[in-house]
N, C-alpha and C. Protein backbone atom coordinates (compact mmCIF):
# COMPACT_ATOMS: atom_id res chain seq x y z
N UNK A 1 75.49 55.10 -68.64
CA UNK A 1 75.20 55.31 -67.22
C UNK A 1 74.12 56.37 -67.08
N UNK A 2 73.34 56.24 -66.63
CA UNK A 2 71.72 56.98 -66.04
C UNK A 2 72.48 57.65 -64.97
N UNK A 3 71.99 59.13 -65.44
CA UNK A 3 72.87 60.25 -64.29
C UNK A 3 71.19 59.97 -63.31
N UNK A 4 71.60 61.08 -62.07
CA UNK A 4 70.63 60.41 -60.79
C UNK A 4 69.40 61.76 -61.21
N UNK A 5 68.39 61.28 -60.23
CA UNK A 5 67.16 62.56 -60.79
C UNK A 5 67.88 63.37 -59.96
N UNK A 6 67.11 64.50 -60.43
CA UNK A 6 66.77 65.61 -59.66
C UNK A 6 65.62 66.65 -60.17
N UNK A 7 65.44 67.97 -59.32
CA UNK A 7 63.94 67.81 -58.93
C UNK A 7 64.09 69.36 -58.93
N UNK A 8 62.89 69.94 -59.03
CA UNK A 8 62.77 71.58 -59.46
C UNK A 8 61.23 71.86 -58.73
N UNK A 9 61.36 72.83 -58.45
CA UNK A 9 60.03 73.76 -58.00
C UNK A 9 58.70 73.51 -58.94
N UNK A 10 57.93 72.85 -59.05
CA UNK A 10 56.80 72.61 -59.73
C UNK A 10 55.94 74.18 -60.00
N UNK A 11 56.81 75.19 -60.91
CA UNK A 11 56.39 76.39 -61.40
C UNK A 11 55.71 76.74 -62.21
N UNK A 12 54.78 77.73 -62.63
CA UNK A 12 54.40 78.35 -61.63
C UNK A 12 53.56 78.25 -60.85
N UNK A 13 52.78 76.87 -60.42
CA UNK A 13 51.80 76.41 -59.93
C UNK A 13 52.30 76.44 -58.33
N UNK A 14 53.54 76.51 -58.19
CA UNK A 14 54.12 76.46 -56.53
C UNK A 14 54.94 77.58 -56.25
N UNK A 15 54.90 78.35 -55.33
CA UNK A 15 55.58 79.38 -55.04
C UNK A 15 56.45 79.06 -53.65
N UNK A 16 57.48 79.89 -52.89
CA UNK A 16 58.27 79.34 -52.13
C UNK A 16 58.89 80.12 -51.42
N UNK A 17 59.10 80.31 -50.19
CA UNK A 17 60.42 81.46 -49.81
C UNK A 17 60.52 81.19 -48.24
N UNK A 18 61.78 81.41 -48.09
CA UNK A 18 62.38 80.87 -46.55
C UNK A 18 62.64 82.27 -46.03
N UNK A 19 61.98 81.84 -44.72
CA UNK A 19 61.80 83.14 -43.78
C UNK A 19 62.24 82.93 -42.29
N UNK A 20 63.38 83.75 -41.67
CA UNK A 20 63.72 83.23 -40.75
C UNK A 20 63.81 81.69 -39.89
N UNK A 21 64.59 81.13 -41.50
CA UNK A 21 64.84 79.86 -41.25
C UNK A 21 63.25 78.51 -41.42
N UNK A 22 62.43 78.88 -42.04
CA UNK A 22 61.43 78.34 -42.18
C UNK A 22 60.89 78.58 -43.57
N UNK A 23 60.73 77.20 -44.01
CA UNK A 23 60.71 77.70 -45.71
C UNK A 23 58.95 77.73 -45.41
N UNK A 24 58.39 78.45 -46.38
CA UNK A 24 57.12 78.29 -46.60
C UNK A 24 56.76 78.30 -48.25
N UNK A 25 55.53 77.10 -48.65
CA UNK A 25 55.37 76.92 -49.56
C UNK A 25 54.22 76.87 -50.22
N UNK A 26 53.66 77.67 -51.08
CA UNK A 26 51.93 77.39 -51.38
C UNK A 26 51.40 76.76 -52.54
N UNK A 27 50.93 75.71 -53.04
CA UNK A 27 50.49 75.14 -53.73
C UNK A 27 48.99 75.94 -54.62
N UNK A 28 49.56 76.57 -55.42
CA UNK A 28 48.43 77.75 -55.75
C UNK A 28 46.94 76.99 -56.58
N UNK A 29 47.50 75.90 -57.25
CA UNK A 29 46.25 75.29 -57.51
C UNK A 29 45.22 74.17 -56.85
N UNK A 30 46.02 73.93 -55.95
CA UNK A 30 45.35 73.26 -54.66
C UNK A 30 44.84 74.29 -53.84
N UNK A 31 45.63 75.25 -53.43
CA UNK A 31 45.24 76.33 -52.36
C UNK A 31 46.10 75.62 -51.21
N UNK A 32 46.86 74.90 -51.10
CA UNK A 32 47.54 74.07 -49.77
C UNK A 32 48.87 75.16 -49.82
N UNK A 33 48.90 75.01 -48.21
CA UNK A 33 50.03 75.98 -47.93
C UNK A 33 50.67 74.68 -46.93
N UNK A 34 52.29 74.95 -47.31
CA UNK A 34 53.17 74.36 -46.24
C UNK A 34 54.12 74.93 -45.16
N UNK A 35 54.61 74.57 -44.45
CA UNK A 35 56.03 75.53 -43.35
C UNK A 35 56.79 73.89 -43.31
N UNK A 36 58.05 74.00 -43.84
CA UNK A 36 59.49 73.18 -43.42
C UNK A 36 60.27 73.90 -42.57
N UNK A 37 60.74 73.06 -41.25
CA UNK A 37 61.58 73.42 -40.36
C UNK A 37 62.86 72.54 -40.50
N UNK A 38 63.82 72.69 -40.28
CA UNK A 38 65.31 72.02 -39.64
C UNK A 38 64.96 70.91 -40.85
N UNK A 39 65.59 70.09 -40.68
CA UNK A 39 65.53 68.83 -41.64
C UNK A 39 64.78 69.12 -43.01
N UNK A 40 63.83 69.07 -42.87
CA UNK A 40 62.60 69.15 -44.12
C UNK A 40 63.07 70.60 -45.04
N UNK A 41 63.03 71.62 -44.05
CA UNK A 41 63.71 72.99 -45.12
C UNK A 41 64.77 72.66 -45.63
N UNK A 42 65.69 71.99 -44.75
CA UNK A 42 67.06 71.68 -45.42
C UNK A 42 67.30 70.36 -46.85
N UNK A 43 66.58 69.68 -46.68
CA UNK A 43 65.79 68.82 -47.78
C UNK A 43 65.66 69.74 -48.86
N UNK A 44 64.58 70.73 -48.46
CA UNK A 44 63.74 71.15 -49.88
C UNK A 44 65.11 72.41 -50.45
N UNK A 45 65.80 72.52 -49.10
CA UNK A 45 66.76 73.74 -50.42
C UNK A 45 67.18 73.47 -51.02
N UNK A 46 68.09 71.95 -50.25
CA UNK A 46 69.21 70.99 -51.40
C UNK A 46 68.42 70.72 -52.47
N UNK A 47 66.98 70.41 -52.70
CA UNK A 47 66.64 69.81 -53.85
C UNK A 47 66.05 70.92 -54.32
N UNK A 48 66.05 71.93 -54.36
CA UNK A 48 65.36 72.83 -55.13
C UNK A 48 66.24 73.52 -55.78
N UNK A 49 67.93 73.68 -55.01
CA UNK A 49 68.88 74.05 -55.80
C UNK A 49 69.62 73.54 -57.10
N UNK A 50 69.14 72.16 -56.69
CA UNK A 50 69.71 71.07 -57.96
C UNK A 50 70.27 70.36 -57.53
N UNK A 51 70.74 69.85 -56.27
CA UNK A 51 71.43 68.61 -55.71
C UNK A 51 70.44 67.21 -55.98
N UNK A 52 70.57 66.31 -56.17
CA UNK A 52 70.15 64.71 -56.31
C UNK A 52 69.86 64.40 -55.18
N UNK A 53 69.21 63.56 -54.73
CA UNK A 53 68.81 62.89 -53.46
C UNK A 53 70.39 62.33 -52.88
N UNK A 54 71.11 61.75 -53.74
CA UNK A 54 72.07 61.01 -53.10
C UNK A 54 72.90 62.62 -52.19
N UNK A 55 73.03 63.60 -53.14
CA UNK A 55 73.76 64.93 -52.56
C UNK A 55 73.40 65.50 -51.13
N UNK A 56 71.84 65.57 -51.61
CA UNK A 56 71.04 65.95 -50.10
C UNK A 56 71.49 64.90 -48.94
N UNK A 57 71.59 63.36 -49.07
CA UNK A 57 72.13 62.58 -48.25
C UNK A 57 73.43 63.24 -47.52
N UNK A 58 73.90 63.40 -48.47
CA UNK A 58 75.96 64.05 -48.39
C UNK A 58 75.54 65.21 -47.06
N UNK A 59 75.24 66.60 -47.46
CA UNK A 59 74.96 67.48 -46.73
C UNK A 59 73.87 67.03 -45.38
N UNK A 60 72.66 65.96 -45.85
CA UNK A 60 72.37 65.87 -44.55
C UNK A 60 73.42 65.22 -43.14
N UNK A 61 74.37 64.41 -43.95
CA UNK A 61 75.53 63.93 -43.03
C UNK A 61 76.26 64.66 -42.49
N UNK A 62 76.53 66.07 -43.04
CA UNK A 62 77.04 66.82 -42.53
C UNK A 62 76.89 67.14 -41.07
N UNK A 63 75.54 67.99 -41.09
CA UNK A 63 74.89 68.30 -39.75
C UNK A 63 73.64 67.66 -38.98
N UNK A 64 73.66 66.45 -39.22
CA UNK A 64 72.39 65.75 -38.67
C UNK A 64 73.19 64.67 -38.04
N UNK A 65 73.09 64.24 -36.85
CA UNK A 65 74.36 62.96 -35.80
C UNK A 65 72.63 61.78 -36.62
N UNK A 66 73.03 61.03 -37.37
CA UNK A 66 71.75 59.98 -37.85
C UNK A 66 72.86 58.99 -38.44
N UNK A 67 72.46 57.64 -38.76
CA UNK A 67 73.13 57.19 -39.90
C UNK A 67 72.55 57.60 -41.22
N UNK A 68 73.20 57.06 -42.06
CA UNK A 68 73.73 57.34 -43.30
C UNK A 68 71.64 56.79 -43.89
N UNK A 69 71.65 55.61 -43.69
CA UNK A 69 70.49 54.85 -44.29
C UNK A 69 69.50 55.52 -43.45
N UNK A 70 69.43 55.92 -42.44
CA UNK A 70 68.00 57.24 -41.75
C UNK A 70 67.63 58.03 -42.38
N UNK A 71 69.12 58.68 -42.92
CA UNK A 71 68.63 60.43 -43.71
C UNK A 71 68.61 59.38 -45.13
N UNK A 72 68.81 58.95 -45.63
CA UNK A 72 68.36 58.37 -46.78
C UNK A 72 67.24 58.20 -47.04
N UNK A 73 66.39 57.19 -46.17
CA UNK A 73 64.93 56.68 -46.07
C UNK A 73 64.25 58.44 -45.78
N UNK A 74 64.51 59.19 -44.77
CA UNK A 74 63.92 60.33 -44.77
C UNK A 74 63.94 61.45 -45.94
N UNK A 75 65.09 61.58 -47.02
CA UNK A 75 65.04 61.80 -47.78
C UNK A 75 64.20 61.36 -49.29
N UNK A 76 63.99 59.91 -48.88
CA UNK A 76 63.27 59.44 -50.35
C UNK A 76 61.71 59.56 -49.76
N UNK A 77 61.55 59.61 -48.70
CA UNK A 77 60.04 59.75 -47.99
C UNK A 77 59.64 60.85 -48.37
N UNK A 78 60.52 62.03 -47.78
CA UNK A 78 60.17 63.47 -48.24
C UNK A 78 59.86 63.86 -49.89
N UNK A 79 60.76 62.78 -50.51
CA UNK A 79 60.70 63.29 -52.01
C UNK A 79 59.24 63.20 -52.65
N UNK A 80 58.84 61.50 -51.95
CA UNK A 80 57.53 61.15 -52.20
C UNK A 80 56.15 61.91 -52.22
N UNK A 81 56.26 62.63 -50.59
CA UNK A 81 55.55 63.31 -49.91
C UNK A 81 54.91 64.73 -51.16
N UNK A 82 56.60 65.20 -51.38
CA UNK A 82 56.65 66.24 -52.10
C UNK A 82 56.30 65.95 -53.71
N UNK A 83 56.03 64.93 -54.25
CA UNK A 83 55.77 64.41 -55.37
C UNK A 83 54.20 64.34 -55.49
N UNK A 84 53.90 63.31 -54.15
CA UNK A 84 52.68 63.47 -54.30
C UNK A 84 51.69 64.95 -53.99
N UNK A 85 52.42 65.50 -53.48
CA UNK A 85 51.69 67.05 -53.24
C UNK A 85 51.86 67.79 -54.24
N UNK A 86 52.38 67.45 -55.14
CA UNK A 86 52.54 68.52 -56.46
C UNK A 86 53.65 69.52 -56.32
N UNK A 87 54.55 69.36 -55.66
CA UNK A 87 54.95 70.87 -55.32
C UNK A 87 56.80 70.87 -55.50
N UNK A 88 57.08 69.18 -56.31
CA UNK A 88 57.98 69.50 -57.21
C UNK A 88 58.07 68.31 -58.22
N UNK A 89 58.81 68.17 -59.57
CA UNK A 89 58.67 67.92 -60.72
C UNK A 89 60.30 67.46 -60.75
N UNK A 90 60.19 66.30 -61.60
CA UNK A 90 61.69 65.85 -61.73
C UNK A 90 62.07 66.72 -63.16
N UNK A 91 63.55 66.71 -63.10
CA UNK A 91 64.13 67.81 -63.69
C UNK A 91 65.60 67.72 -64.59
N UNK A 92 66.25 67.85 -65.52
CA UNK A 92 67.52 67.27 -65.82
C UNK A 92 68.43 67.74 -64.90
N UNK A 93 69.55 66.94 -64.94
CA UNK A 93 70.71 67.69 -64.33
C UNK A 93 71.08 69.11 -64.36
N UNK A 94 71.17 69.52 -63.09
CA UNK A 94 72.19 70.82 -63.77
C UNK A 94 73.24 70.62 -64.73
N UNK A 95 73.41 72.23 -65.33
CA UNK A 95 74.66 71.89 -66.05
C UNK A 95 76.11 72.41 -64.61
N UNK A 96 75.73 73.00 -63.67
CA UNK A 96 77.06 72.98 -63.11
C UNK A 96 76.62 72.60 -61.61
N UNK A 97 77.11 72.40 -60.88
CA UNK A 97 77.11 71.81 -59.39
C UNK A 97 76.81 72.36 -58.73
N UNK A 98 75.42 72.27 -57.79
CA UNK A 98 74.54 73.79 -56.95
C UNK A 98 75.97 73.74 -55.85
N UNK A 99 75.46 75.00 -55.34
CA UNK A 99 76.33 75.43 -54.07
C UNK A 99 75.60 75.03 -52.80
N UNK A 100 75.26 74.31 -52.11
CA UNK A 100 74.86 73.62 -51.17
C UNK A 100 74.92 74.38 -49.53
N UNK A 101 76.08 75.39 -50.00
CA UNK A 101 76.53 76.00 -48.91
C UNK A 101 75.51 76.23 -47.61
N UNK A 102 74.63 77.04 -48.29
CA UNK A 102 73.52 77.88 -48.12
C UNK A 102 72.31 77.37 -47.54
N UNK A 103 72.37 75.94 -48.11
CA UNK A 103 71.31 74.92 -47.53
C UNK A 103 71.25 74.32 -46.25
N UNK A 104 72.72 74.09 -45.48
CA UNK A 104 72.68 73.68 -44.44
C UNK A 104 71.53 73.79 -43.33
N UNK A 105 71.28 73.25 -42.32
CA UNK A 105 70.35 73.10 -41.06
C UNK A 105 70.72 73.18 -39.76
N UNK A 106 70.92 73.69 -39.05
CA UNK A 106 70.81 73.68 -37.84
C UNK A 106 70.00 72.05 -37.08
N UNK A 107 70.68 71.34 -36.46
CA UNK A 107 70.56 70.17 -36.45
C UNK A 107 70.03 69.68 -35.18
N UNK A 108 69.47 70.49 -34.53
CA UNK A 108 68.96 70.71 -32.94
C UNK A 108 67.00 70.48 -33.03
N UNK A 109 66.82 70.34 -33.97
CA UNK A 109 65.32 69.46 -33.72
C UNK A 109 65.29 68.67 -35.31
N UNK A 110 64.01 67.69 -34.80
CA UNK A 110 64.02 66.71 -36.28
C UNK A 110 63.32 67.19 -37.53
N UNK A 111 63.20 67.09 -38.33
CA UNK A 111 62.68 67.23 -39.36
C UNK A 111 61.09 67.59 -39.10
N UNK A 112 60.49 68.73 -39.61
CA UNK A 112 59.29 68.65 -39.21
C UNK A 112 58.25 69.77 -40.53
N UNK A 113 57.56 69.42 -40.92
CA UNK A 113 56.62 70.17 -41.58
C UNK A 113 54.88 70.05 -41.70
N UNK A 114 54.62 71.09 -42.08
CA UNK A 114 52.80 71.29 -41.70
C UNK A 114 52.34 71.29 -43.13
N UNK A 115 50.98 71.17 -43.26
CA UNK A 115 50.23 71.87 -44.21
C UNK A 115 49.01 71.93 -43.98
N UNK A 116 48.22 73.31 -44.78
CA UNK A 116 47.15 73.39 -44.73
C UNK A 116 46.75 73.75 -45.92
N UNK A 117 45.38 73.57 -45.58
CA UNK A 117 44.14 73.67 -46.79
C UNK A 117 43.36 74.93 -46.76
């Protein structure tokens, strides 16, 4: 059985840090800078902590009123997004189970992120 991907900070070429609820992210060899709000930050924590796409699904069910197959499709979109921007790298499993706690979103606007050049 093929355990599921998961996905890591594309280091040290990407740097990262959430600031009053707004992650911001800079792509140092591009020079591209990003901001994730609500949805999208909550995306990139689950997957930066070590949760699988299917996990990030789990927790986005938590606090997002969507179906199940919405935050799914928005989740594998984002992964893409974030694949093709360089700014994360698939990764082995953890060896123990991230804490997700921490990742949650505030579920009062949609998913939204910027970038610049």
């Amino acid at each position: 059985m093929q355990s599921p991907l998961h996905y890591g900070v594309d280091e040290p070429t990407v740097i990262h840090e959430c600031v009053d609820g707004e992650v911001l992210i800079v792509n140092l060899k591009h020079g591209a800078y990003f901001s994730l709000l609500d949805g999208a930050g909550a995306i990139w924590n689950a997957l930066v902590a070590g949760a699988s796409p299917e996990a990030t699904v789990d927790l986005l069910e938590q606090g997002f009123d969507a179906p199940r197959e919405v935050l799914a499709a928005a989740v594998s979109g984002f992964i893409a997004d974030l694949l093709r921007e360089q700014l994360i790298v698939v990764r082995a499993a953890p060896a123990t189970t991230p804490d997700l706690t921490s990742s949650r979103s505030s579920p009062t606007r949609p998913s939204t992120s910027s970038s610049r050049t």
